[in-house]
Protein backbone atom coordinates (compact mmCIF):
# COMPACT_ATOMS: atom_id res chain seq x y z
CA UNK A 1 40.45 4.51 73.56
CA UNK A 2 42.79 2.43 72.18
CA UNK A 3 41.85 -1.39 72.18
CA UNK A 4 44.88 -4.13 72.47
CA UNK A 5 44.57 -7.30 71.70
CA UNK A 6 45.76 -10.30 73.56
CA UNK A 7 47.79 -12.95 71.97
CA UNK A 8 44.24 -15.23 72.63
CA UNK A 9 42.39 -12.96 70.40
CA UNK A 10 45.04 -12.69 67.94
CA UNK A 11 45.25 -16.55 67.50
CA UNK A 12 41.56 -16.81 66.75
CA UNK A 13 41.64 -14.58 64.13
CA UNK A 14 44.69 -15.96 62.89
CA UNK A 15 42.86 -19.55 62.95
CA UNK A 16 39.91 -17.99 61.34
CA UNK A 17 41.47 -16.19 58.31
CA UNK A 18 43.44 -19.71 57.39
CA UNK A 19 40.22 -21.13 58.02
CA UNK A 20 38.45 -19.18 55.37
CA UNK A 21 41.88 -19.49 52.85
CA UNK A 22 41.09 -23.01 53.46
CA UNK A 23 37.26 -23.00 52.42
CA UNK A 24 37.44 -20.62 49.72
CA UNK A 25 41.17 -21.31 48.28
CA UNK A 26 43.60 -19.21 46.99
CA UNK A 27 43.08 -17.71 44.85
CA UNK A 28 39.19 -18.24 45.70
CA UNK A 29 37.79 -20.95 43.95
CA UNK A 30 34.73 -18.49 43.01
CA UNK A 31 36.92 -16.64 40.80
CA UNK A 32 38.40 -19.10 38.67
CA UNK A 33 37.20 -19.30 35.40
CA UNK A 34 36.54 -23.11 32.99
CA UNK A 35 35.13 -26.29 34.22
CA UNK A 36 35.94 -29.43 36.41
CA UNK A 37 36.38 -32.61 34.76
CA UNK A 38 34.07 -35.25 36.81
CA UNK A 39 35.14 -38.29 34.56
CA UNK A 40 36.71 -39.29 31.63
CA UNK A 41 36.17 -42.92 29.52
CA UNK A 42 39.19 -44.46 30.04
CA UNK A 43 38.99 -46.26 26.41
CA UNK A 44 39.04 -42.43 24.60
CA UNK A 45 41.87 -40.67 23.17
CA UNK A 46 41.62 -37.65 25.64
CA UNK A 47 42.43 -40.65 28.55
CA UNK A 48 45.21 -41.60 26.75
CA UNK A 49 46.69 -38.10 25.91
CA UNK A 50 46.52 -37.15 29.64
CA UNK A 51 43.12 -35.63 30.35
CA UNK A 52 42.16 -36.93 33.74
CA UNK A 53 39.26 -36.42 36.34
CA UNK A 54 39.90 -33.43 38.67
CA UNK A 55 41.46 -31.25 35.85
CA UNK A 56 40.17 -27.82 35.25
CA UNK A 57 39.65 -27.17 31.09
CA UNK A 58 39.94 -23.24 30.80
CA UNK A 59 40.32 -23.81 26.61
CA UNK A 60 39.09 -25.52 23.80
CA UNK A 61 40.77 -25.43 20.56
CA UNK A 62 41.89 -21.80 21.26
CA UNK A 63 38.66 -20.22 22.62
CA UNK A 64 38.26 -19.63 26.28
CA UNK A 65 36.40 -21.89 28.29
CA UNK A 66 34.00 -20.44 31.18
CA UNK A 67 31.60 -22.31 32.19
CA UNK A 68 29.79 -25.91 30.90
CA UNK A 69 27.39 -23.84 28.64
CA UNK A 70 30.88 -23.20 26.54
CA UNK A 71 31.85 -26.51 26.94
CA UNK A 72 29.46 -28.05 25.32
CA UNK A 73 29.43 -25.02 22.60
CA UNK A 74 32.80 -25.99 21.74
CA UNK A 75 32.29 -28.94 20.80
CA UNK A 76 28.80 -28.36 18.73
CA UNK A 77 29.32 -28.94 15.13
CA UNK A 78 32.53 -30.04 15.65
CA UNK A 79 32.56 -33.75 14.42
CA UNK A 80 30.10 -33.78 11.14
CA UNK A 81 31.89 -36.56 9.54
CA UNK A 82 33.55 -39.94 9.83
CA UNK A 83 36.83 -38.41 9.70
CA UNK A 84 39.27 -37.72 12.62
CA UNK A 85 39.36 -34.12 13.78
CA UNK A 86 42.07 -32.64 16.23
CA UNK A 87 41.11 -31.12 20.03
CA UNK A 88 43.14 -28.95 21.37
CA UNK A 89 42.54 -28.82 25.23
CA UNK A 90 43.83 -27.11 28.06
CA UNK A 91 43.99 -27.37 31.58
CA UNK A 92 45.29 -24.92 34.24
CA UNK A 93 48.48 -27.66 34.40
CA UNK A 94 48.82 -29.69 30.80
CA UNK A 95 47.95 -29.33 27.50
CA UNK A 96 46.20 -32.56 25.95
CA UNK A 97 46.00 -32.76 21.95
CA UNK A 98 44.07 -35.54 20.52
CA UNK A 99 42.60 -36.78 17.21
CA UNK A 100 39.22 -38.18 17.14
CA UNK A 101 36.19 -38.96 15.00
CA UNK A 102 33.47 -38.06 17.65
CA UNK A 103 32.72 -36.06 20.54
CA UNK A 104 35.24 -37.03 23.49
CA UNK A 105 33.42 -38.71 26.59
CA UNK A 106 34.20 -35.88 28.88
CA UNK A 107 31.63 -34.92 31.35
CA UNK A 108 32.42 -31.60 33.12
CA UNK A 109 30.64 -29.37 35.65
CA UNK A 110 31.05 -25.59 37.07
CA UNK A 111 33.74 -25.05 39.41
CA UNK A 112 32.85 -25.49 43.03
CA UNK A 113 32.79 -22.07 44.88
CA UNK A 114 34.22 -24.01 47.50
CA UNK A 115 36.58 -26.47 48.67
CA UNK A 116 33.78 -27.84 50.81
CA UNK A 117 33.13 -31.71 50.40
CA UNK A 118 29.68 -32.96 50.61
CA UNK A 119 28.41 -36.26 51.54
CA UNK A 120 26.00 -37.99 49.69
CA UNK A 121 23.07 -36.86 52.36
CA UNK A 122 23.26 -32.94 50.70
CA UNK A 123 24.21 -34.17 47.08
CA UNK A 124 22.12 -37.36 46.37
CA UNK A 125 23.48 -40.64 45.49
CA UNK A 126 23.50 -44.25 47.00
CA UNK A 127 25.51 -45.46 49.56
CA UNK A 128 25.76 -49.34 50.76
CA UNK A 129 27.24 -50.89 53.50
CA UNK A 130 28.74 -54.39 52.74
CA UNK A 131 30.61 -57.42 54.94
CA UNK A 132 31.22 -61.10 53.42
CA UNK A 133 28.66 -63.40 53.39
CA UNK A 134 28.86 -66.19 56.15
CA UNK A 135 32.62 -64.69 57.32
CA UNK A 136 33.83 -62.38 59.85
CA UNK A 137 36.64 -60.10 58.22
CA UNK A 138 39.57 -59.81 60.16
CA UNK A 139 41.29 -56.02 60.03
CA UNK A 140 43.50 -57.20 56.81
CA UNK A 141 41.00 -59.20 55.21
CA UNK A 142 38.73 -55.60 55.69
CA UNK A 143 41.51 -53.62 54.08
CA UNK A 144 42.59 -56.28 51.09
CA UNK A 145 38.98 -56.20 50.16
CA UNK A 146 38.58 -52.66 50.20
CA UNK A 147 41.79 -51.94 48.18
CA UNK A 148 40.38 -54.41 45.48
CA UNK A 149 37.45 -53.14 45.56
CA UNK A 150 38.77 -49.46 45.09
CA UNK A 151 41.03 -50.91 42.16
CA UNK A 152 38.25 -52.78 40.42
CA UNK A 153 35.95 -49.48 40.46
CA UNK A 154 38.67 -47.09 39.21
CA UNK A 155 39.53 -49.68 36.44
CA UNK A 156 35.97 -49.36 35.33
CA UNK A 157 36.25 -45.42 35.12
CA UNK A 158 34.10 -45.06 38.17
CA UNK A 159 35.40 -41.65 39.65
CA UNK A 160 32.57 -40.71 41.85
CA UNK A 161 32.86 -43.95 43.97
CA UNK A 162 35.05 -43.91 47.65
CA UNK A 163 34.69 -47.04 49.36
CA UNK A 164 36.22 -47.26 53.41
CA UNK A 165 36.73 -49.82 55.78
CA UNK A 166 34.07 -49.64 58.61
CA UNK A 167 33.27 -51.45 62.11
CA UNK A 168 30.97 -51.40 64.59
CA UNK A 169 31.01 -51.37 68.39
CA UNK A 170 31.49 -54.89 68.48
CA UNK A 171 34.41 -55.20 66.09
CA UNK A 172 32.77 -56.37 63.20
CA UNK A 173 34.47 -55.05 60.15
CA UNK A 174 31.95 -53.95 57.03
CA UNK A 175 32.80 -52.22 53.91
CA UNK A 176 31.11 -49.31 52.77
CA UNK A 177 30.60 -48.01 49.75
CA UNK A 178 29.38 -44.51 48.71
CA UNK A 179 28.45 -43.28 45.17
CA UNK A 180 27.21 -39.65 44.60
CA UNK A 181 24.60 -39.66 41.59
CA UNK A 182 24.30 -43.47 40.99
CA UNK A 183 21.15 -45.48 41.54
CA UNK A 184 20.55 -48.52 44.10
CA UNK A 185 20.35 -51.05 41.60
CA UNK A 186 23.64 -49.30 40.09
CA UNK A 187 25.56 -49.52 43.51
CA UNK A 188 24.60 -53.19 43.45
CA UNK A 189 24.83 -54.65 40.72
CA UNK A 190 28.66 -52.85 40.68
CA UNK A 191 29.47 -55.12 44.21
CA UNK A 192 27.31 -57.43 44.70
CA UNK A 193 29.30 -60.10 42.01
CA UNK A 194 32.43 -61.44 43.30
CA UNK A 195 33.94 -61.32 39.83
CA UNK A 196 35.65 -64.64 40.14
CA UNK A 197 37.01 -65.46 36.66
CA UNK A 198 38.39 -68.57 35.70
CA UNK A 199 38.97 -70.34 31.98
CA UNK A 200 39.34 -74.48 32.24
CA UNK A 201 39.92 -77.14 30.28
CA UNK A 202 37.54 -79.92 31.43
CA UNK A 203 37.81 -79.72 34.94
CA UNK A 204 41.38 -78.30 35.14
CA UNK A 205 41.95 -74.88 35.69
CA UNK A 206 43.98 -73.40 33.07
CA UNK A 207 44.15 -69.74 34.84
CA UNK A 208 42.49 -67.38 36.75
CA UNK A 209 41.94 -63.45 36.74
CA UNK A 210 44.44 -61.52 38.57
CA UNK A 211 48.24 -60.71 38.44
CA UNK A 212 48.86 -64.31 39.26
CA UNK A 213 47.80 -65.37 36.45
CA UNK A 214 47.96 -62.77 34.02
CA UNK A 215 50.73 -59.96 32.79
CA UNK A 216 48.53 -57.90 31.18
CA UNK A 217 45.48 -57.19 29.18
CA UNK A 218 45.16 -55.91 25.74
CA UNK A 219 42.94 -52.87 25.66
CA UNK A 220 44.24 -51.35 22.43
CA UNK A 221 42.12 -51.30 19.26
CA UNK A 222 44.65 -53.31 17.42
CA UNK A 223 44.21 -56.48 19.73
CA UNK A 224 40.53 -55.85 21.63
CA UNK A 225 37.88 -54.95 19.11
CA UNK A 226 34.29 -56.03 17.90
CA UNK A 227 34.72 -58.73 15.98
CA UNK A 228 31.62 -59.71 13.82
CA UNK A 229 28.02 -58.18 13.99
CA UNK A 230 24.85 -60.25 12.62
CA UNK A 231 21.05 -59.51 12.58
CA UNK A 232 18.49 -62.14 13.97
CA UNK A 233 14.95 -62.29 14.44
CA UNK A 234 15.32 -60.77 17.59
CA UNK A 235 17.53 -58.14 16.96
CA UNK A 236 21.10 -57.77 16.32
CA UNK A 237 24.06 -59.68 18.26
CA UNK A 238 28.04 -58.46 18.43
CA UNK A 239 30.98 -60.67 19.54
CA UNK A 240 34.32 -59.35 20.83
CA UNK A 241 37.64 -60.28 21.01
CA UNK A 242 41.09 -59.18 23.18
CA UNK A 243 44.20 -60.48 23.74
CA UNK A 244 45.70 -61.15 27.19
CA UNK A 245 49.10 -62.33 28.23
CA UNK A 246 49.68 -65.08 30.52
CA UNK A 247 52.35 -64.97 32.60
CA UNK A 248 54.96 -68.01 32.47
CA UNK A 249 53.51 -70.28 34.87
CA UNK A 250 49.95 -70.42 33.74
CA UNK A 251 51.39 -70.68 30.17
CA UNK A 252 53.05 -74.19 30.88
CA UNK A 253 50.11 -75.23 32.72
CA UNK A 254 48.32 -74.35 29.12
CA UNK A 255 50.59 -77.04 27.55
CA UNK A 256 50.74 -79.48 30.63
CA UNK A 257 46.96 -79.74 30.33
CA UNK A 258 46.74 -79.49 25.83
CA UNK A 259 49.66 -82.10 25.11
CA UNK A 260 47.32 -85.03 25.85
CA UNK A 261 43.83 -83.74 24.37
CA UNK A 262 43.56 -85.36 21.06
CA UNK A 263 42.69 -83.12 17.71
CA UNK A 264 39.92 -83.15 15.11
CA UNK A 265 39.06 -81.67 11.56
CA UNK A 266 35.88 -79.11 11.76
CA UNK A 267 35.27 -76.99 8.67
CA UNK A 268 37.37 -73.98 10.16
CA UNK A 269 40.74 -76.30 10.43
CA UNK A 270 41.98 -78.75 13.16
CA UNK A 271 41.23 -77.94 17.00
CA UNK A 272 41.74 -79.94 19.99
CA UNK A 273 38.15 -82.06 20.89
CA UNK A 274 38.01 -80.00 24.07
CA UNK A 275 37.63 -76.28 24.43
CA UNK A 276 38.38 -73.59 26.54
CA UNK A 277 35.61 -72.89 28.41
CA UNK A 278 35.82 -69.53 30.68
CA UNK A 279 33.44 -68.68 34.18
CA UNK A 280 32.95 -65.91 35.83
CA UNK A 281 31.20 -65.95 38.64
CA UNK A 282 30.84 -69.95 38.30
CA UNK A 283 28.46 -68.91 35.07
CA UNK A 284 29.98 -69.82 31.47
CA UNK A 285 30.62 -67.19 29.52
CA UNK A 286 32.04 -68.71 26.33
CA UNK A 287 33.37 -71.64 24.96
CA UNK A 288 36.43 -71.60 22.97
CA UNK A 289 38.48 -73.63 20.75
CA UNK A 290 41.94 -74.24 20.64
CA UNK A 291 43.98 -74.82 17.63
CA UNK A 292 46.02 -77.78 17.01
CA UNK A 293 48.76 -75.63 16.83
CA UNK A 294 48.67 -74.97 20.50
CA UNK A 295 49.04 -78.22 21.46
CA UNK A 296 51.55 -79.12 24.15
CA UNK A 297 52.96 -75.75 23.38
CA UNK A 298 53.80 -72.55 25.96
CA UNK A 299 52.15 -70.23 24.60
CA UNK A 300 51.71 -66.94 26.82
CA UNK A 301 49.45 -65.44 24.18
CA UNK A 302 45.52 -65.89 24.83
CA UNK A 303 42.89 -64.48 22.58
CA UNK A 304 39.54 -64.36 24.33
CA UNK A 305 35.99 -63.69 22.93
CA UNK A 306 32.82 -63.08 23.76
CA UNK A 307 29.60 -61.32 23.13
CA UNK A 308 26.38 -59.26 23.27
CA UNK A 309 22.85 -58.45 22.10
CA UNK A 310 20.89 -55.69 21.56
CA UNK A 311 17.94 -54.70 19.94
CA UNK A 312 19.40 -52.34 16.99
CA UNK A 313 23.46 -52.97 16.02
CA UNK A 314 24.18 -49.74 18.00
CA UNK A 315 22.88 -50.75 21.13
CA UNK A 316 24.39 -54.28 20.43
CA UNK A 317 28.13 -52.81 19.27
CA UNK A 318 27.67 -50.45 23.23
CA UNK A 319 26.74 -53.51 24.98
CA UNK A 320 29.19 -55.94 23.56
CA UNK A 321 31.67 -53.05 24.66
CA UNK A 322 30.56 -52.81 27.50
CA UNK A 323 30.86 -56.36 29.09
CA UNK A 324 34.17 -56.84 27.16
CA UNK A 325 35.45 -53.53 29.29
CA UNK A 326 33.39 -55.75 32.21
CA UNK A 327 35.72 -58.73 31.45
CA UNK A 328 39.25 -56.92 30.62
CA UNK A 329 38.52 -55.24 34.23
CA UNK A 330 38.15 -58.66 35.76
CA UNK A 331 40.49 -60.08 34.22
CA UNK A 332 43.21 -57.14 35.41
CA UNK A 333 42.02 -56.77 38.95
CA UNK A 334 41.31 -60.44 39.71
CA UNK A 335 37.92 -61.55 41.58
CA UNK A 336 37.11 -59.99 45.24
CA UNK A 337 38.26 -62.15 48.07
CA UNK A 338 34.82 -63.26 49.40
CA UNK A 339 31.39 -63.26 48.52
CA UNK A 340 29.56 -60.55 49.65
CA UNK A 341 26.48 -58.92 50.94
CA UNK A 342 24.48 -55.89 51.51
CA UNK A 343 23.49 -54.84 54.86
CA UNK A 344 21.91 -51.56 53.73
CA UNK A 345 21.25 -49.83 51.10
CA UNK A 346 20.38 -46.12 50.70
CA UNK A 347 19.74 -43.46 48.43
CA UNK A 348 19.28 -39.97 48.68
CA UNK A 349 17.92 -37.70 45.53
CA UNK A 350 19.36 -34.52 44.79
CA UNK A 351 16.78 -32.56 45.41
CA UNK A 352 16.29 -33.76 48.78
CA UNK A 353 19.84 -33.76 49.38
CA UNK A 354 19.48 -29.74 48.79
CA UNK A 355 16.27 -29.58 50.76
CA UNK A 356 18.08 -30.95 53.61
CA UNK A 357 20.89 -28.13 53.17
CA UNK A 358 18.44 -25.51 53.10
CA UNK A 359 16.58 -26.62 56.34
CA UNK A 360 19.87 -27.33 58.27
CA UNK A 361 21.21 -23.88 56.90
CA UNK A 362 18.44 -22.03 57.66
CA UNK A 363 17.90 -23.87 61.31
CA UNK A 364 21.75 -22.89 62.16
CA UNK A 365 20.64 -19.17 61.35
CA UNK A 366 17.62 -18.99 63.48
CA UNK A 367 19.52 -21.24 66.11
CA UNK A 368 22.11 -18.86 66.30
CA UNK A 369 19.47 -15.57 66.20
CA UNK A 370 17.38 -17.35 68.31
CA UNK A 371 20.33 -18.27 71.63
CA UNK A 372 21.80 -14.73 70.79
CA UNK A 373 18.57 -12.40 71.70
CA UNK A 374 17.88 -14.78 74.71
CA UNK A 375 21.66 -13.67 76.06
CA UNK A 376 20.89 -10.10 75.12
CA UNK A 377 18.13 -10.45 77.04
CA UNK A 378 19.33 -11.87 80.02
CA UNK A 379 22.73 -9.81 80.28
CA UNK A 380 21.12 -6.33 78.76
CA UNK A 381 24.50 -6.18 77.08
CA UNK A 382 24.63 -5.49 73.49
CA UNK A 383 28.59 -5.81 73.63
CA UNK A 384 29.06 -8.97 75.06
CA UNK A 385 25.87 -10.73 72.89
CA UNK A 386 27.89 -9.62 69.79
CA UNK A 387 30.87 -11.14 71.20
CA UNK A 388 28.94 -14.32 71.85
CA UNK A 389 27.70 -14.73 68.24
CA UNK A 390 30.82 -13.37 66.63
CA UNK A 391 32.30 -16.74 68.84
CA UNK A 392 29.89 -18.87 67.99
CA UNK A 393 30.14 -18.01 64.41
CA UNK A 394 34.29 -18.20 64.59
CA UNK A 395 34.01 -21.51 65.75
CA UNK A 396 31.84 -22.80 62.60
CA UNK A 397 34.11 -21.29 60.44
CA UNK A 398 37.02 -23.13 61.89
CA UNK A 399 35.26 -26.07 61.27
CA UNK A 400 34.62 -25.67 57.73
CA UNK A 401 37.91 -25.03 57.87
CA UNK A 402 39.65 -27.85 58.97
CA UNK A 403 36.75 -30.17 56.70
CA UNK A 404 38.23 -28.83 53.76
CA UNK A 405 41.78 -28.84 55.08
CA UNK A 406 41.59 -32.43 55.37
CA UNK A 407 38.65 -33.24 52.85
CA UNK A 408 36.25 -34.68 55.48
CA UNK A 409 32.77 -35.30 53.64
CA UNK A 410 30.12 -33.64 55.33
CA UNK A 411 26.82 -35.32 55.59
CA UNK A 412 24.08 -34.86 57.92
CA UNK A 413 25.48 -36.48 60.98
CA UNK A 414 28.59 -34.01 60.36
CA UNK A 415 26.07 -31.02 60.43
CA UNK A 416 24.42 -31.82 62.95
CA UNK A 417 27.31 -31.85 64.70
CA UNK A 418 27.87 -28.32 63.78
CA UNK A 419 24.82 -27.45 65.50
CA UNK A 420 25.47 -29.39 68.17
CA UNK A 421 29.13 -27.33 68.54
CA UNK A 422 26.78 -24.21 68.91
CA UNK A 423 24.69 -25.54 71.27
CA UNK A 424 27.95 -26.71 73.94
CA UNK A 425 29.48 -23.05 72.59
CA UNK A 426 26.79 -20.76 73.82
CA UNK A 427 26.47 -22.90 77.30
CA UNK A 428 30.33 -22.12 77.80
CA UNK A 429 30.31 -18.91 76.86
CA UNK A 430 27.15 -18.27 79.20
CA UNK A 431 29.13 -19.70 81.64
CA UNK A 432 31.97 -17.44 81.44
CA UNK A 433 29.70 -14.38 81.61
CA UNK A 434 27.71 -15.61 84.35
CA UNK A 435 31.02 -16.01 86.28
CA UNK A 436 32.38 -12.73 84.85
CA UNK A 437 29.52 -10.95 86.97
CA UNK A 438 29.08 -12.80 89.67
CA UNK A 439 30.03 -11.23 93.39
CA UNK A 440 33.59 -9.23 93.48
CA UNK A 441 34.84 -10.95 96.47
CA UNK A 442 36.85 -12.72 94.15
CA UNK A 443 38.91 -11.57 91.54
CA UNK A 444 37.78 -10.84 87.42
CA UNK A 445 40.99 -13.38 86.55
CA UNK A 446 39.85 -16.19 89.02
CA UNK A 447 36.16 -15.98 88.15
CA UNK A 448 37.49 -16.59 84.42
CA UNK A 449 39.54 -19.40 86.19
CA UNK A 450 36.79 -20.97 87.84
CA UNK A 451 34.43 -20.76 84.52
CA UNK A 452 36.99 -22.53 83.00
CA UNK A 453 37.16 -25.42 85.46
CA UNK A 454 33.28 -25.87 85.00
CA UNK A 455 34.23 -25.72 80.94
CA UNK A 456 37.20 -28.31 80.62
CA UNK A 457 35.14 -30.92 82.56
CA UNK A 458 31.82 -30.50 79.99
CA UNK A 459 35.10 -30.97 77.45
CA UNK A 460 36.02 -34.13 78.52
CA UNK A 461 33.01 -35.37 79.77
CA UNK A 462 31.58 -34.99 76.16
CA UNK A 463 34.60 -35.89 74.68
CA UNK A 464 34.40 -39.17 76.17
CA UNK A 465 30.82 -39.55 74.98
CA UNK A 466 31.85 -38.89 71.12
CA UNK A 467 34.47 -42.02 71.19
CA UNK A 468 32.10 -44.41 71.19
CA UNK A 469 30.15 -42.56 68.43
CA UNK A 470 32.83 -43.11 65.79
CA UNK A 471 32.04 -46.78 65.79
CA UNK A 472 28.52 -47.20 66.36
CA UNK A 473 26.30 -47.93 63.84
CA UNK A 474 28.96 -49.02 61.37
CA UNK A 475 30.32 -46.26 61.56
CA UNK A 476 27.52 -44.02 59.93
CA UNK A 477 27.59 -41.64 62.72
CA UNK A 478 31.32 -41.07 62.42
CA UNK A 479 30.58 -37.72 60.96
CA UNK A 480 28.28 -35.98 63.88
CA UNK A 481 31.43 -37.79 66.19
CA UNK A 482 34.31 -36.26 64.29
CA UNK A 483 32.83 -33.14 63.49
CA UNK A 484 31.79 -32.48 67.61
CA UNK A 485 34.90 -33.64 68.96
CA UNK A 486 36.35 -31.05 66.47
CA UNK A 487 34.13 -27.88 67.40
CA UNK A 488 34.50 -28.50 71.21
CA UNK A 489 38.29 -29.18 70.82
CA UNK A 490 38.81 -25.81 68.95
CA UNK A 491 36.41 -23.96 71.33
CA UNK A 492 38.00 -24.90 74.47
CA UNK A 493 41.33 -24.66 72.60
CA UNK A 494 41.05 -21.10 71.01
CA UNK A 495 37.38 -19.93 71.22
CA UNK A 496 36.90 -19.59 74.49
CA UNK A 497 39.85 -18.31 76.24
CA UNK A 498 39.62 -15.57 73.07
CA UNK A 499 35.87 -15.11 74.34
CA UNK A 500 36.62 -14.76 78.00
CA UNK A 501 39.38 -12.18 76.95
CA UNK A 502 36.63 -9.93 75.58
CA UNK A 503 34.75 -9.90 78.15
CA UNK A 504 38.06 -9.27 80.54
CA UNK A 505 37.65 -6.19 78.32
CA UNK A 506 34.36 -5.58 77.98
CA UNK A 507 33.92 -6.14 82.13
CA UNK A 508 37.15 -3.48 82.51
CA UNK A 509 35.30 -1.08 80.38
């Protein structure tokens, strides 16, 4: 016999082939071959010859680049002396030749088989939720602080890091932050400073951090370098020094504020008898002087200093270059808008992130298994149970779909919304064969009809009961909201009428 199908049937598959395209890619991201770039340091040639997180590498100076193991291969033996070596890397999109005297800071990882993104809940990390202390944040005061907080992060090289504007029920706008792999004293240390810099002279301000203020900073190793290194009892200590560029206006304020501070003779030359003292966060962090030179004068050329211990010179040279990257950032980005605070704070460890994957994986299968022999056994219909998981299945796969269509993160609110789509899937569909067999007084097409009535008002009576959902709780259940309100809409949308054309068939047969 020769089965047609209906234009219903034809649309679901349609949706579900582009749904699988969208999962997989094309070509599928399980065949590609190299590795993804997760982050680069900003301050290393390969950042400044192009190399950028989200690139694929696929070869390393000429030899073919599979997976991490010959990554790291590549790069083994490589860099045996003081001398600079050249790196020839490429990417499925750019070519990015560099010279260097050590190892790049690249960190890479295998290829995700998917286009799937997964919240912190099935990949471990921390995640925070933030508002400003003792202020309520209007909806732009939410989304300036986010957007500097965003900036700030990515100027500090911190790739793995989405932040989002939240609010609850009430209106209450929060901030929250999410960073896969990081720890909870990581997350806050990275927002809970303000980074409010400023550099006065006495009590007047001379500038601040920002744009405003400042044109630009120096991060080049010809004007921001380690300065001086020296060995105490303690250990060893490291001082820094960049230049920054002050734009016109804080420049004559510079003079305004110099051209009555009176000069003196030190051992180093003459300087004025009051320094340059420069905050952050209201703390001092150093105390400089200012030539006699630069009295009175516009100058829009600032060298700042600063510095750092450690207990051997290595660790003192990494941490001195670490808080002057710390300082150049807050110095480009300016300081956040208020003072904040955490609300809550959470972490999840890989391992129980994948844990949690397995269980919710495997309690989908036997979920599935479980509703599927119960309609087998109730209808005594191998035909139309097939049809019912085949549905069921169609509609998770549209899901995944449109997740990775629109890279939605899926945690564990978002999954169990996926079971929850099954769940209000099977009921319909049970309701559509129920009605399918009920007495023949009435017609096969107005049975269908009438299931469908009963179906569109579950739709919208548990549509209505998802709105709320996206807000509540800060907006941590946003996922199991979205992710419902997205399995109903494409089940009562293109699932089910497909489904109840089946069984038109099926019944006819």
């Amino acid at each position: 016999m020769k089965i047609r199908l209906t234009w219903k049937i034809w649309l679901l598959i349609i949706v579900v082939f582009f749904s699988i395209l969208s999962v997989v890619g094309f070509p599928p991201a399980f065949l590609q071959k190299g590795v993804l770039v997760t982050s680069v340091d900003p301050t290393s040639p390969a950042f400044d010859q192009g190399l950028r997180e989200g690139q694929i590498i696929i070869s390393v100076d000429g030899k073919k680049i599979n997976d991490v193991s010959d990554f790291i291969a590549s790069f083994q033996d490589k860099f045996v002396s003081n001398q600079p070596v050249r790196t020839d890397i490429i990417t499925k999109d750019s070519e990015v030749i560099f010279l260097s005297n050590e190892s790049p800071q690249i960190t890479v990882s295998e290829i995700p088989s998917t286009n799937l993104k997964l919240g912190l809940d099935l990949i471990g990390g921390s995640r925070a939720l933030v508002q400003a202390k003792d202020k309520e944040l209007s909806d732009a005061e939410a989304t300036e602080l986010v957007d500097i907080t965003q900036n700030r992060l990515n100027e500090f090289g911190l790739s793995d890091i989405k932040v989002r504007q939240v609010s609850d029920l009430e209106g209450n706008n929060f901030m929250l932050v999410e960073a896969a792999g990081a720890s909870p004293s990581d997350i806050k240390d990275l927002i809970s400073q303000q980074g409010k810099f400023e550099a006065k002279i006495g009590n007047a301000t001379v500038f601040v951090g920002g744009e405003k203020d400042i044109s630009s900073v120096c991060r080049d190793s010809s004007c921001a370098y380690i300065e001086t290194c020296g060995q105490s009892e303690t250990g060893w200590s490291c001082n820094f020094r960049f230049s920054i560029f002050l734009n016109p206006s804080a420049a004559e304020r510079h003079a305004e504020i110099t051209k009555d501070i009176p000069s003196e003779a030190t051992p180093q030359g003459r300087y004025l008898t009051q320094t340059l003292d420069l905050y952050l966060d209201d703390n001092l962090v150093d105390s400089l002087q200012i030539s006699e030179s630069l009295k009175g004068r516009v100058e829009t050329r600032i060298s700042i200093s600063g510095g750092a211990s450690g207990t051997t010179r290595d660790e003192a040279v990494v941490s001195a270059e670490e808080s002057m990257h710390h300082l150049q950032t807050v110095l480009v980005t300016g300081s956040l808008p208020f003072q904040l605070e955490i609300v809550k704070l959470d972490s999840i460890s890989p391992v129980l992130g994948k844990d949690f994957t397995r269980a919710i994986i495997l309690a989908g299968i036997l979920a599935l298994l479980g509703a599927s022999l119960v309609v087998f056994a109730r209808y005594r219909n191998f035909k139309s149970s097939l049809a019912l998981v085949l549905t069921s299945f169609s509609e998770i796969i549209i899901i995944l779909g449109i997740a990775s269509l629109i890279s939605w993160n899926l945690d564990l609110p978002s999954i169990a919304g996926i079971l929850a789509t099954i769940g209000t899937g099977f009921d319909d569909q049970i309701v559509i064969l129920d009605e399918s067999q009920r007495e023949k007084f009435l017609s096969l097409g107005q049975r269908l009809k009438r299931a469908f009535s009963i179906i569109m008002g579950a739709y919208f009576t548990a549509l209505v009961a998802m709105f709320p959902l996206l807000w509540a709780g800060a907006g941590l259940l946003k996922g199991f909201a979205f992710t419902t309100i997205i399995g109903i809409t494409a089940g009562v949308f293109i699932t089910r009428p497909a489904f109840s054309d089946v069984v038109r068939k099926i019944t006819k047969d």
